[in-house]
PDB file of N, CA and C in Angstrom:
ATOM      1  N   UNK A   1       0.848  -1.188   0.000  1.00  0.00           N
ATOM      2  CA  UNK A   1       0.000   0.000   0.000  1.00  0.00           C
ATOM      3  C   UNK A   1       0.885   1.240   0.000  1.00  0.00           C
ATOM      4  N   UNK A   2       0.631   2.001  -0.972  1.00  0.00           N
ATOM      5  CA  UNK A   2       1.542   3.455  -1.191  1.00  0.00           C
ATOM      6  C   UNK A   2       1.032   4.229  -0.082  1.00  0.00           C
ATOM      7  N   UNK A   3       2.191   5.150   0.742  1.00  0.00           N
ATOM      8  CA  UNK A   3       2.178   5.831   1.831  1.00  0.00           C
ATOM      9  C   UNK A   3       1.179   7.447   1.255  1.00  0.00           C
ATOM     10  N   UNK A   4       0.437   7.715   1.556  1.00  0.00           N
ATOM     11  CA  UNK A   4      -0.026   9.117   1.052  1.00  0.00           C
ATOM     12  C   UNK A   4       0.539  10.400   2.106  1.00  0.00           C
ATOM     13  N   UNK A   5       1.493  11.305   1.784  1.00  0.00           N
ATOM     14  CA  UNK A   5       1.728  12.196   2.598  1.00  0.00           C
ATOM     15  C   UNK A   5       0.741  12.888   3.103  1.00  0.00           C
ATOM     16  N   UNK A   6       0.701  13.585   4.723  1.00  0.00           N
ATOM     17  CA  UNK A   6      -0.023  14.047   5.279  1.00  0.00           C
ATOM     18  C   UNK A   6       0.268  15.544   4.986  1.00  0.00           C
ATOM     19  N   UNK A   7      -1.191  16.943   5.021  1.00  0.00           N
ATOM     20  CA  UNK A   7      -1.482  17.939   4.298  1.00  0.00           C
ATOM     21  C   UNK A   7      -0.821  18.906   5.371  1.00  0.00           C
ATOM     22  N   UNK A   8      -0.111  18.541   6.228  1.00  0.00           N
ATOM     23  CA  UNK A   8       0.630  19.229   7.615  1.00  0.00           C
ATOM     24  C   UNK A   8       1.988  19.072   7.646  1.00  0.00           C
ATOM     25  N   UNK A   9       2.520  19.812   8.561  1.00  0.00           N
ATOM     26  CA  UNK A   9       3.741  19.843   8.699  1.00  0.00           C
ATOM     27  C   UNK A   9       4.476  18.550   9.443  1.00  0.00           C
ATOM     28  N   UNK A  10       3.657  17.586  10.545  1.00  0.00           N
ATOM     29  CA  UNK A  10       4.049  16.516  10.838  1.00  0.00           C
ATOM     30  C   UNK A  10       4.756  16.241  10.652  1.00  0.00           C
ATOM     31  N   UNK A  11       6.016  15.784  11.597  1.00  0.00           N
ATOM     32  CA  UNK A  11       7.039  14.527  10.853  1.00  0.00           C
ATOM     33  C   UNK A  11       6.758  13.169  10.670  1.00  0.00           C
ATOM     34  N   UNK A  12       6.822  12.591   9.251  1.00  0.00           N
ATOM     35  CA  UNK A  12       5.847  11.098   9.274  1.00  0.00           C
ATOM     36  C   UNK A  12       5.995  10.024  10.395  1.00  0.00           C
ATOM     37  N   UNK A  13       7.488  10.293  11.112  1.00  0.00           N
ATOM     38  CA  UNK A  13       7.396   9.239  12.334  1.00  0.00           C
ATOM     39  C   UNK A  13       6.442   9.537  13.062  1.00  0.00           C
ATOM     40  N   UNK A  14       6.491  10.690  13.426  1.00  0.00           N
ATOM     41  CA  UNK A  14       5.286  11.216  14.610  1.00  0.00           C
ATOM     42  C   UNK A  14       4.043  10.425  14.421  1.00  0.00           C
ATOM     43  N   UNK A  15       3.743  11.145  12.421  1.00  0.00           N
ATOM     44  CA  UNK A  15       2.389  10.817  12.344  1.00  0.00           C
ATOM     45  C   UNK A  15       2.500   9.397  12.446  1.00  0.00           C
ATOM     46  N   UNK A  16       2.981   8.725  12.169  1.00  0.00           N
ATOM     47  CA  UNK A  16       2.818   7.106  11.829  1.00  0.00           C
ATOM     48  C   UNK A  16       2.401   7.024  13.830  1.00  0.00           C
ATOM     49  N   UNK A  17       3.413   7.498  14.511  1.00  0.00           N
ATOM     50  CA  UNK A  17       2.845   6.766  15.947  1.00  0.00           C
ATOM     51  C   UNK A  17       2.024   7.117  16.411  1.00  0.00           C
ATOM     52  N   UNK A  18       1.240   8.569  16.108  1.00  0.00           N
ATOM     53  CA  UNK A  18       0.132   8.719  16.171  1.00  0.00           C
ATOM     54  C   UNK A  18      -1.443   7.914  15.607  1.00  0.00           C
ATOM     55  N   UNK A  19      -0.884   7.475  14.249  1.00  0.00           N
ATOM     56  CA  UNK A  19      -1.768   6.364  13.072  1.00  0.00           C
ATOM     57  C   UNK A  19      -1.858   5.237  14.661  1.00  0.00           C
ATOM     58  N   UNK A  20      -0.719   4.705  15.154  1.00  0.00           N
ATOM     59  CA  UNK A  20      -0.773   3.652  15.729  1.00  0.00           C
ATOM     60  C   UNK A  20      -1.339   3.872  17.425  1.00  0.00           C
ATOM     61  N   UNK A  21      -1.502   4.872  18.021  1.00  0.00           N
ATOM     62  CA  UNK A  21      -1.981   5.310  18.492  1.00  0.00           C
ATOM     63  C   UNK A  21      -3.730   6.026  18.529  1.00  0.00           C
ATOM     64  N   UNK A  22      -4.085   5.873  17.487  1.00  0.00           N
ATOM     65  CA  UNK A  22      -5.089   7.064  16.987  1.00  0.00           C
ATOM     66  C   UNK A  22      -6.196   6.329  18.199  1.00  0.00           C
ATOM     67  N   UNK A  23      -6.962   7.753  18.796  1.00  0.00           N
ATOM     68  CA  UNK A  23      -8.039   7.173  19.332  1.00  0.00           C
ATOM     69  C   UNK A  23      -9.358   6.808  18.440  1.00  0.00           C
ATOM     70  N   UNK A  24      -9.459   7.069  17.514  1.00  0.00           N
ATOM     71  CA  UNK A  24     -10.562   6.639  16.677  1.00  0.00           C
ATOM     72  C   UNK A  24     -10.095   5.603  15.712  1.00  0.00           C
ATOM     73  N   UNK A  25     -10.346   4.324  16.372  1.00  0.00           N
ATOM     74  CA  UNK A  25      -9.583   2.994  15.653  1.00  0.00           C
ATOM     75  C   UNK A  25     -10.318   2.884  14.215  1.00  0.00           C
ATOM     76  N   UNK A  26     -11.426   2.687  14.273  1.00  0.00           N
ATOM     77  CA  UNK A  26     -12.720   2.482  13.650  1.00  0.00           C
ATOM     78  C   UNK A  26     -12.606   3.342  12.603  1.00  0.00           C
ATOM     79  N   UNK A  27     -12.237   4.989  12.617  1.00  0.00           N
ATOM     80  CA  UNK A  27     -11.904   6.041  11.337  1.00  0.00           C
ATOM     81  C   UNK A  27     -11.166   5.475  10.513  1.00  0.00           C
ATOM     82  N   UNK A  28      -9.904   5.100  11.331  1.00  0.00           N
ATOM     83  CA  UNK A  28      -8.339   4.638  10.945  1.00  0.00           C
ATOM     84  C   UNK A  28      -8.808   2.993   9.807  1.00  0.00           C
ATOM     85  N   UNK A  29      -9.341   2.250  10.399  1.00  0.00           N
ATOM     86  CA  UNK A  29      -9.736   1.381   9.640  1.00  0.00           C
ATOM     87  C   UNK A  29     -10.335   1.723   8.410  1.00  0.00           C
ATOM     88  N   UNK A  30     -11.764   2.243   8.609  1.00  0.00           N
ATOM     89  CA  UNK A  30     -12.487   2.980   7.267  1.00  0.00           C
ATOM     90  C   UNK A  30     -11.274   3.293   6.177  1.00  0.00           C
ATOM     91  N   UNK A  31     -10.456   4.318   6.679  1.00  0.00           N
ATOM     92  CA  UNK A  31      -9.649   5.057   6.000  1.00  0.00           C
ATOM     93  C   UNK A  31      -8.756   3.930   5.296  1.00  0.00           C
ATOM     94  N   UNK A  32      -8.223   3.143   6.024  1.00  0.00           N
ATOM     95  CA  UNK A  32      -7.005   2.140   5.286  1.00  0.00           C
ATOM     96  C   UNK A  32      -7.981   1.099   4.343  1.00  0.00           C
ATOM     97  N   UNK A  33      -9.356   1.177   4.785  1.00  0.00           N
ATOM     98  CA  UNK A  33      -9.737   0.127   3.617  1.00  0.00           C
ATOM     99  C   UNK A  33     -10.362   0.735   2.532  1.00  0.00           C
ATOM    100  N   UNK A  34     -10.826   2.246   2.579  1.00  0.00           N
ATOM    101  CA  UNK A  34     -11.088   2.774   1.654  1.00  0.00           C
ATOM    102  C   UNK A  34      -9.672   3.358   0.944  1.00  0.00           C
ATOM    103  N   UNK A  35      -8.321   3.425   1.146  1.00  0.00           N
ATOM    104  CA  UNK A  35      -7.125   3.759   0.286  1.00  0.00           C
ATOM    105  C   UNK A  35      -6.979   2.479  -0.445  1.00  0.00           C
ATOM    106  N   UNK A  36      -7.036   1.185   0.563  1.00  0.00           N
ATOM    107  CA  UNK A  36      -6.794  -0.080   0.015  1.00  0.00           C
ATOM    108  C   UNK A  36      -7.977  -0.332  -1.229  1.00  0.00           C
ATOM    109  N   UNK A  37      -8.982  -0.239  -1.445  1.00  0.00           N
ATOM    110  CA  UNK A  37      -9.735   0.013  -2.674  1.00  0.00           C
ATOM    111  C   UNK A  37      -9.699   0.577  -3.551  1.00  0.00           C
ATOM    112  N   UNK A  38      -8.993   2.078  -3.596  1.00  0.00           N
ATOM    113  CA  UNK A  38      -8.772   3.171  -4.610  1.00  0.00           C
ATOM    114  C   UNK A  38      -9.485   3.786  -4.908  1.00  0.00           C
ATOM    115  N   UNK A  39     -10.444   4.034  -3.394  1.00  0.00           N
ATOM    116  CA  UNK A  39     -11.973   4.891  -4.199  1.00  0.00           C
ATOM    117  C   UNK A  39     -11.486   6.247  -4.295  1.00  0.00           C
ATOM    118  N   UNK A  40     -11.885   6.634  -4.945  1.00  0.00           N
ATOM    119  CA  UNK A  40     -11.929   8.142  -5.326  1.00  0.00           C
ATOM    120  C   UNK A  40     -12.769   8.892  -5.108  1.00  0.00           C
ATOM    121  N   UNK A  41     -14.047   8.428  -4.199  1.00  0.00           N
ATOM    122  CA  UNK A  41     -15.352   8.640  -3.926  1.00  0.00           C
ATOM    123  C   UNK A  41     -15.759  10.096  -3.499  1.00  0.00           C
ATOM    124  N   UNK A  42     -16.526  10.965  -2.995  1.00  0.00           N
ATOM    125  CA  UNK A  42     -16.991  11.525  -2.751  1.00  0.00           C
ATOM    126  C   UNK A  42     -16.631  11.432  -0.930  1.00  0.00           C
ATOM    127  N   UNK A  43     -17.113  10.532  -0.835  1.00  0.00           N
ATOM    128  CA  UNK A  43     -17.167   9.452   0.630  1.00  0.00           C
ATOM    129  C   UNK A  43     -15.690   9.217   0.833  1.00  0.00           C
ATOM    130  N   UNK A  44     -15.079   8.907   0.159  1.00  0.00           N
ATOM    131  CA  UNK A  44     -13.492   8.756   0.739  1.00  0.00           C
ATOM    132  C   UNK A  44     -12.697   9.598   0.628  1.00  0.00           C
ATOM    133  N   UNK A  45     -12.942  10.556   0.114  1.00  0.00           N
ATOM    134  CA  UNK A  45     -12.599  12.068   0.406  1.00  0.00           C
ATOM    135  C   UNK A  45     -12.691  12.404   1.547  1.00  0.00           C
ATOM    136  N   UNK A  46     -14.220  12.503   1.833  1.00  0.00           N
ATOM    137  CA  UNK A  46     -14.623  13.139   3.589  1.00  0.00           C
ATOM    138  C   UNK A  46     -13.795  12.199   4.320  1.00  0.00           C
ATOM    139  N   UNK A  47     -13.493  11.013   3.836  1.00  0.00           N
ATOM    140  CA  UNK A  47     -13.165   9.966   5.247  1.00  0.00           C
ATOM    141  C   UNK A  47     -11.950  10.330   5.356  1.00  0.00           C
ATOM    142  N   UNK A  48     -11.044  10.905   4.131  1.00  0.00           N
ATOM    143  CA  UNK A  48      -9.633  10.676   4.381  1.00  0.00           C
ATOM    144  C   UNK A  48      -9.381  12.418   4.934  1.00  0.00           C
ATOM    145  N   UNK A  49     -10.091  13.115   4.795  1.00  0.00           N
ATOM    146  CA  UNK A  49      -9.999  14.603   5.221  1.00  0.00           C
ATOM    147  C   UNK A  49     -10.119  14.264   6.630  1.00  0.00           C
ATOM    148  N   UNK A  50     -11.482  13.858   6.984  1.00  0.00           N
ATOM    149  CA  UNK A  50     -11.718  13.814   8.876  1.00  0.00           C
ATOM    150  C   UNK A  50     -10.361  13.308   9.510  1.00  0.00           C
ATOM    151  N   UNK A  51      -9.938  12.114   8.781  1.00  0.00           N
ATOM    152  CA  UNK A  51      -8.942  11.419   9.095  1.00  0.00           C
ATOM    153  C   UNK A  51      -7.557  12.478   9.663  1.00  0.00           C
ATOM    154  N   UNK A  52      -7.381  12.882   8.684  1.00  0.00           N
ATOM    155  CA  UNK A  52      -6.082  13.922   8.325  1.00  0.00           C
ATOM    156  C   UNK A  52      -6.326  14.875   9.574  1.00  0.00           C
ATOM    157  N   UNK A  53      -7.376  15.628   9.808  1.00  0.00           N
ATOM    158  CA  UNK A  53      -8.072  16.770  11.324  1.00  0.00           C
ATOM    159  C   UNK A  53      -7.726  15.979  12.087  1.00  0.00           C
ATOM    160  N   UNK A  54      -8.134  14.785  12.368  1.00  0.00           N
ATOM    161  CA  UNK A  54      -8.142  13.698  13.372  1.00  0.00           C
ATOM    162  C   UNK A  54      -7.165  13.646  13.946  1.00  0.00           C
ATOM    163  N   UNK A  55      -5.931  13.412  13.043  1.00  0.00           N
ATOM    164  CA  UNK A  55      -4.586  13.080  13.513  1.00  0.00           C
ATOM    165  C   UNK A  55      -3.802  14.511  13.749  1.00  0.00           C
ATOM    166  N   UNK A  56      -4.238  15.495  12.872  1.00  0.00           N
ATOM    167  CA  UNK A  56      -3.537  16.934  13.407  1.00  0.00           C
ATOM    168  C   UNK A  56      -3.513  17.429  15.362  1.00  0.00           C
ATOM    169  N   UNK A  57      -5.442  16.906  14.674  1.00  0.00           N
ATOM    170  CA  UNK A  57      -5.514  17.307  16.467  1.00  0.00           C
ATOM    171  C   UNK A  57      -5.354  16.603  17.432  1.00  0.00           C
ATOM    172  N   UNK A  58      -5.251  15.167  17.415  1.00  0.00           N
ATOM    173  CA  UNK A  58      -4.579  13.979  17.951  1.00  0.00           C
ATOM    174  C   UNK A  58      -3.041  14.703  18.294  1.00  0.00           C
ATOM    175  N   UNK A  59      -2.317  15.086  17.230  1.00  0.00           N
ATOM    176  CA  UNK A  59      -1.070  15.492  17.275  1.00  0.00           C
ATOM    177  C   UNK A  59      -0.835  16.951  18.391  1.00  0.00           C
ATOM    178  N   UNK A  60      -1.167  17.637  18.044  1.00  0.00           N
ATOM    179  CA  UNK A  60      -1.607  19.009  18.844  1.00  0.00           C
ATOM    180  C   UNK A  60      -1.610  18.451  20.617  1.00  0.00           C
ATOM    181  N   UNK A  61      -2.888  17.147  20.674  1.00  0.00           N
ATOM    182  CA  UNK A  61      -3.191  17.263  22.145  1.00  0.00           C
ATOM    183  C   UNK A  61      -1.955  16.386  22.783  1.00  0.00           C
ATOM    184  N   UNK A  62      -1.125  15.909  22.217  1.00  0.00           N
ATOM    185  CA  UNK A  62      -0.347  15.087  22.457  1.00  0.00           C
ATOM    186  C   UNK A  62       0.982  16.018  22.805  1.00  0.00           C
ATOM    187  N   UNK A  63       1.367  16.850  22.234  1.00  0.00           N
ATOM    188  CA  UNK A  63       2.044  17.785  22.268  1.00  0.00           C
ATOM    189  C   UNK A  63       2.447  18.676  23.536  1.00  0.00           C
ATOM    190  N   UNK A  64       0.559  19.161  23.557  1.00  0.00           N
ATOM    191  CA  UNK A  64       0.447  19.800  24.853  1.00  0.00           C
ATOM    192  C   UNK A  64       0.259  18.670  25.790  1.00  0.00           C
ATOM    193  N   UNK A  65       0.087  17.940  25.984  1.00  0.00           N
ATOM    194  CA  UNK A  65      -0.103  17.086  27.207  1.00  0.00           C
ATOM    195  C   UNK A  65       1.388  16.209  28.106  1.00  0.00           C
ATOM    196  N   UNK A  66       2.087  15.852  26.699  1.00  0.00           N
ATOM    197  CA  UNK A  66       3.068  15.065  27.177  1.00  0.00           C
ATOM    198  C   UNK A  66       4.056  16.131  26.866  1.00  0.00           C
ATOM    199  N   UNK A  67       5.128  15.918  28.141  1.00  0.00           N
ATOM    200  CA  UNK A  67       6.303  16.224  28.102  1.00  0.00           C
ATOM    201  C   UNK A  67       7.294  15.478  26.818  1.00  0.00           C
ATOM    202  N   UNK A  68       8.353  16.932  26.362  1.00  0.00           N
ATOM    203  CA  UNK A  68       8.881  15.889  25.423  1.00  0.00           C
ATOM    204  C   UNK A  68      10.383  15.901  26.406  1.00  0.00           C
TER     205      UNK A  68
END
């Protein structure tokens, strides 16, 4: 499965341990089985956008919360 870069500044390790982390397992799934299909949908648009917010702000609260 080809990696799709994220629309943020993220560093992909981050994002990836965030992916593996994500609290919305269930999005994360949707999302990898709708890339794994190749829809181009309407619908997998929104899914892969929410996705992308998801993990920004996943990223953000993680940031502020944990010490680095």
């Amino acid at each position: 499965m080809r990696r799709l870069p994220l629309r943020n500044n993220i560093p992909e390790s981050d994002a990836l341990g965030i992916f593996e982390k994500c609290r919305a397992a269930e999005l994360c799934r949707k999302t990898a089985v709708t890339f794994h299909r190749g829809h181009r949908s309407r619908e997998g648009n929104q899914i892969r956008n929410q996705h992308q917010k998801l993990h920004l702000m996943t990223y953000i609260s993680l940031r502020i919360t944990v010490p680095s």
